[in-house]
N, C-alpha and C. Protein backbone atom coordinates (compact mmCIF):
# COMPACT_ATOMS: atom_id res chain seq x y z
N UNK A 1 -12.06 18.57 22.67
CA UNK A 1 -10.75 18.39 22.09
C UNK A 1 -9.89 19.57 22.50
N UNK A 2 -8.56 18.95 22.90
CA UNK A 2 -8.21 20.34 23.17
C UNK A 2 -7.01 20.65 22.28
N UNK A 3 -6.80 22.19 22.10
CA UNK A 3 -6.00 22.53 21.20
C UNK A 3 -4.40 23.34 21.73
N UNK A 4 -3.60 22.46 20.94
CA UNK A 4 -2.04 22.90 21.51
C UNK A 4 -1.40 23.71 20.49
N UNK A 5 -0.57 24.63 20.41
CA UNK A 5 0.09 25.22 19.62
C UNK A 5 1.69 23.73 19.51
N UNK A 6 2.14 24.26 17.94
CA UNK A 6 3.26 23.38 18.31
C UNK A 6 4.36 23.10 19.26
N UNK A 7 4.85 24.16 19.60
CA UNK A 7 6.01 24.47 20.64
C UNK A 7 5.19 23.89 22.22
N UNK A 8 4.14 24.10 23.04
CA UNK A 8 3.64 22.86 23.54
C UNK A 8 3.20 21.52 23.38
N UNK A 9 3.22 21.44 22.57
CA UNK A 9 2.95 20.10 22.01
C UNK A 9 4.32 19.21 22.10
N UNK A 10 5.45 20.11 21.77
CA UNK A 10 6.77 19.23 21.45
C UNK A 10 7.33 19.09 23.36
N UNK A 11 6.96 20.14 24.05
CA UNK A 11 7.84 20.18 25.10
C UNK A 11 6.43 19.43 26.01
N UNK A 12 5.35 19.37 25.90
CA UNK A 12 4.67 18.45 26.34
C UNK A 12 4.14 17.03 26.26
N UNK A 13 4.49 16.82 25.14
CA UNK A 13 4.55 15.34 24.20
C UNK A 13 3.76 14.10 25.22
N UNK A 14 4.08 13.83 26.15
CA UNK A 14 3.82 12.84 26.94
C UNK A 14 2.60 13.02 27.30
N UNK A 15 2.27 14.18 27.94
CA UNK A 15 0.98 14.77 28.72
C UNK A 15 -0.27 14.24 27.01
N UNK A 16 0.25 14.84 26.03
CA UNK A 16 -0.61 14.97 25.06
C UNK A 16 -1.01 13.26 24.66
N UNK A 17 0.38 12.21 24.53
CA UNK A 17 0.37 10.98 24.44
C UNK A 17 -0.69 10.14 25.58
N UNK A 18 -0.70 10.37 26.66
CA UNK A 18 -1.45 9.89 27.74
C UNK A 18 -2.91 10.81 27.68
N UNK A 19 -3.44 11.89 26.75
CA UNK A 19 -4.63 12.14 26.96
C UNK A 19 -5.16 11.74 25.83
N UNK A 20 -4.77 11.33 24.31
CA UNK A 20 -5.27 10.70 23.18
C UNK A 20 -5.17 8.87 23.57
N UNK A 21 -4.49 8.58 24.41
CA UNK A 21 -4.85 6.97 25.31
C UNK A 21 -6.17 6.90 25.84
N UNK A 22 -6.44 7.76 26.67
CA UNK A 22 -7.43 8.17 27.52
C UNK A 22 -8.74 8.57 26.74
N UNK A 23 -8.46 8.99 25.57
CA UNK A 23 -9.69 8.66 24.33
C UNK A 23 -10.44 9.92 24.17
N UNK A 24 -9.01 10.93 24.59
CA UNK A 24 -9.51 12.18 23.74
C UNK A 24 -8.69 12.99 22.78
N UNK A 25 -9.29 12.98 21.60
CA UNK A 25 -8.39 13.27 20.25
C UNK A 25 -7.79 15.10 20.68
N UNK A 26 -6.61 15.64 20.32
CA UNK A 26 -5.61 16.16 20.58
C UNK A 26 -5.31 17.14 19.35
N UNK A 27 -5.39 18.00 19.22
CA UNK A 27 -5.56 19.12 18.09
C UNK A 27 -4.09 20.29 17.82
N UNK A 28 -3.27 19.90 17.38
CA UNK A 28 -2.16 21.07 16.99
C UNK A 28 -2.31 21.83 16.25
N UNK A 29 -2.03 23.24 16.07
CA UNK A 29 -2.12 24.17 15.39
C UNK A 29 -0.46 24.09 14.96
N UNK A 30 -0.42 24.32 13.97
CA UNK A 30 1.01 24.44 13.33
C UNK A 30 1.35 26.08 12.40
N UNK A 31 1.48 26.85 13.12
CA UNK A 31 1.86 28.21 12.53
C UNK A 31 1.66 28.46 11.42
N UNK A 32 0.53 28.52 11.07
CA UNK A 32 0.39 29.37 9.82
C UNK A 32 -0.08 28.12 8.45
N UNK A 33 0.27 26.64 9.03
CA UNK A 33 0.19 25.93 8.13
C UNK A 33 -0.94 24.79 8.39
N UNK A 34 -2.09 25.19 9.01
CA UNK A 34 -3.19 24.38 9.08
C UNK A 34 -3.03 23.91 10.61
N UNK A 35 -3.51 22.73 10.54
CA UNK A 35 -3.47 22.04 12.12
C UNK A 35 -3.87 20.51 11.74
N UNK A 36 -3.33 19.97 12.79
CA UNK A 36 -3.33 18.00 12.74
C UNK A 36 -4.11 17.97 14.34
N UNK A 37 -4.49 16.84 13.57
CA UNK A 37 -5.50 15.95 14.70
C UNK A 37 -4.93 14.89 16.03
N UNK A 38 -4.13 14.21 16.09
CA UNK A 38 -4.29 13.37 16.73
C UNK A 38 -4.67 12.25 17.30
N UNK A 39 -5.07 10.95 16.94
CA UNK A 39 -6.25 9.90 17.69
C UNK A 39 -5.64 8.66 17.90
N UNK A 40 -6.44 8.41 18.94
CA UNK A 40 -6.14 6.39 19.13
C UNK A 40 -5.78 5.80 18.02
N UNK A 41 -5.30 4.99 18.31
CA UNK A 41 -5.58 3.93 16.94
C UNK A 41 -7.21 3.56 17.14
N UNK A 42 -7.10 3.31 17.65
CA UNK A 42 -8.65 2.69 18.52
C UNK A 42 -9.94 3.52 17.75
N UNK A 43 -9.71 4.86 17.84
CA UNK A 43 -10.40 5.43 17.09
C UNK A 43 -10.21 5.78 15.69
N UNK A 44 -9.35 5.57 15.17
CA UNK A 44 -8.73 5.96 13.59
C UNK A 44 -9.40 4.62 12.92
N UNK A 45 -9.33 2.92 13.74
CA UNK A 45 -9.68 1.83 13.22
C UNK A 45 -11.06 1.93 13.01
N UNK A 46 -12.25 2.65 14.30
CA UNK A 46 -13.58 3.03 14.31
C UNK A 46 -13.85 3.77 13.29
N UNK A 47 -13.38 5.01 12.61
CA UNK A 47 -13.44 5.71 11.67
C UNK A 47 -13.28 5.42 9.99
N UNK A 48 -12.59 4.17 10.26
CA UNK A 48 -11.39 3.68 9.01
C UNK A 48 -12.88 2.46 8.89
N UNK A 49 -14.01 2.09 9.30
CA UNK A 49 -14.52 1.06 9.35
C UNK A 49 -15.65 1.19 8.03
N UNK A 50 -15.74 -0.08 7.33
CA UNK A 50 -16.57 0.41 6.02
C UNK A 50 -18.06 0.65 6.50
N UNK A 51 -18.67 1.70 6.16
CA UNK A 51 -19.94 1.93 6.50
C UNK A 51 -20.80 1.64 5.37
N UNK A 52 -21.57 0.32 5.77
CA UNK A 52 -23.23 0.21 4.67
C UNK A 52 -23.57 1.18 4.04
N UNK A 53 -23.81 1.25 2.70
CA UNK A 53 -24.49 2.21 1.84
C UNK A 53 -26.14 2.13 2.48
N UNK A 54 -27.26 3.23 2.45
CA UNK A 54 -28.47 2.60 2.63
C UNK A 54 -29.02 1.57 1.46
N UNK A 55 -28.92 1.46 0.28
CA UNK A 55 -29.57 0.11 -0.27
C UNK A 55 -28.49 -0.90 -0.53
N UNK A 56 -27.74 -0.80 0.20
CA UNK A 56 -27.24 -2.26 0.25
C UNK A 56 -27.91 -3.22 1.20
N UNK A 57 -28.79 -3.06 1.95
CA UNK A 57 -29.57 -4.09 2.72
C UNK A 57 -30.35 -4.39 1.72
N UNK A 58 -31.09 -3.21 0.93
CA UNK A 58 -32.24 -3.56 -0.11
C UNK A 58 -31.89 -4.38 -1.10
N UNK A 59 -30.27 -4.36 -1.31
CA UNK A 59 -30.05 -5.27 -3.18
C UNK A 59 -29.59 -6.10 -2.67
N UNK A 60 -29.24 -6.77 -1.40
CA UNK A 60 -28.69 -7.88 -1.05
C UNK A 60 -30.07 -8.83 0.05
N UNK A 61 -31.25 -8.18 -0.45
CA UNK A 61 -32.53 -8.92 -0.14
C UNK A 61 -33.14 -10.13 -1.07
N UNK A 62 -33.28 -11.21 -0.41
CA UNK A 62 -33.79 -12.26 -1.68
C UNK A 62 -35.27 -12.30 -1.81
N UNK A 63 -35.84 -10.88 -1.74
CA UNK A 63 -37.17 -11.05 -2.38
C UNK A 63 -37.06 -10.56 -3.74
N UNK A 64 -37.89 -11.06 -4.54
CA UNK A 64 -37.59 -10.80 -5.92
C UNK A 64 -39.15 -9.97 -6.45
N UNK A 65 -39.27 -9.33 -7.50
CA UNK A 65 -40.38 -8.29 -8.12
C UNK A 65 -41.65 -8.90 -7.66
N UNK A 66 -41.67 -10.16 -7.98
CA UNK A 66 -43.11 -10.99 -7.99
C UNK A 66 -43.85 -11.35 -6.54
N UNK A 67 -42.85 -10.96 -5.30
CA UNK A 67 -42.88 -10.87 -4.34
C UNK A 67 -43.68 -10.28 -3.50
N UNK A 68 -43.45 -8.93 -3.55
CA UNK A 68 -44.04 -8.09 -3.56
C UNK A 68 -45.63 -7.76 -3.97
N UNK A 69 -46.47 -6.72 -2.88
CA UNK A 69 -47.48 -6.71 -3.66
C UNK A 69 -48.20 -5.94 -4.62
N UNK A 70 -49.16 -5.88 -5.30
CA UNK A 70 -49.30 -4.78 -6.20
C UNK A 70 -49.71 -3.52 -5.84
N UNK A 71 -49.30 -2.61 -6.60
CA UNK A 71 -49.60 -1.51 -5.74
C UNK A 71 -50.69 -0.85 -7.04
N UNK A 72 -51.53 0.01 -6.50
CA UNK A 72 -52.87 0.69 -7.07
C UNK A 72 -51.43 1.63 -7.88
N UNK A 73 -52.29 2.25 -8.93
CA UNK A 73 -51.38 3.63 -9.54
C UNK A 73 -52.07 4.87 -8.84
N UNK A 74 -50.95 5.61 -9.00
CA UNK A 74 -51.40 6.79 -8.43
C UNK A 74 -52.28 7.79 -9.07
N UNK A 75 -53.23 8.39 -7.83
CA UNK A 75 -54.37 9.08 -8.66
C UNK A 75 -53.64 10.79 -8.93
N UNK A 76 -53.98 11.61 -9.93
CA UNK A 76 -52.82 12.43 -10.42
C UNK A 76 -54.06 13.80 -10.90
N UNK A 77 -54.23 14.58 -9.96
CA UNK A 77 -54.79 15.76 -10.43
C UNK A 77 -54.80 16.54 -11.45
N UNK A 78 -55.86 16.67 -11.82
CA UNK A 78 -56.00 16.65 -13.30
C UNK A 78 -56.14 18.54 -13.75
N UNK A 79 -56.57 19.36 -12.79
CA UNK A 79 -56.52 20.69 -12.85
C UNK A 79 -55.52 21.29 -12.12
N UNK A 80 -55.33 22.75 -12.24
CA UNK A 80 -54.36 23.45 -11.79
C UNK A 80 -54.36 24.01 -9.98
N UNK A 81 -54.55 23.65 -9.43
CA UNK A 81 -54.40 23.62 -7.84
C UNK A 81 -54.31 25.22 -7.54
N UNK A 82 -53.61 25.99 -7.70
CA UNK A 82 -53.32 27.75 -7.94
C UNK A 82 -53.90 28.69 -8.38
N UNK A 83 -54.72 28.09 -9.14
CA UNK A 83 -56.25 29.19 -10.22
C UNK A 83 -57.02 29.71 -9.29
């Protein structure tokens, strides 16, 4: 990414417009007051896209409890491991 101060940015505008086309995001520093990004739409829509939680595959599965098989309980040490 490359980074422009504002005053190039304004007198270069075009150069900067034709390299965030070209599908590389464009970075201004603004004096003293943070800095802005720049991007495609193309990429703002990629970013903006809802991303799956991980158990949403799991709660939107139609196996149900009984399904499943049984599982043994777990065996659970009964003394202090550290002594």
């Amino acid at each position: 990414m490359e980074t422009w101060n504002s005053s190039d940015a304004r007198r270069h505008f075009g150069a900067l417009l034709r390299a965030v086309l070209l599908g590389a995001p464009q970075k201004i520093r603004c004096r003293g007051k943070g800095s802005v990004v720049i991007l495609s739409e193309q990429d703002w829509s990629y970013l903006k896209e809802e991303v799956s939680k991980l158990g949403d595959p799991l709660a939107s599965s139609p196996l149900q409890p009984d399904d499943l098989p049984q599982r043994e309980e777990a065996r659970v040490f009964k003394r202090n491991l550290f002594d």
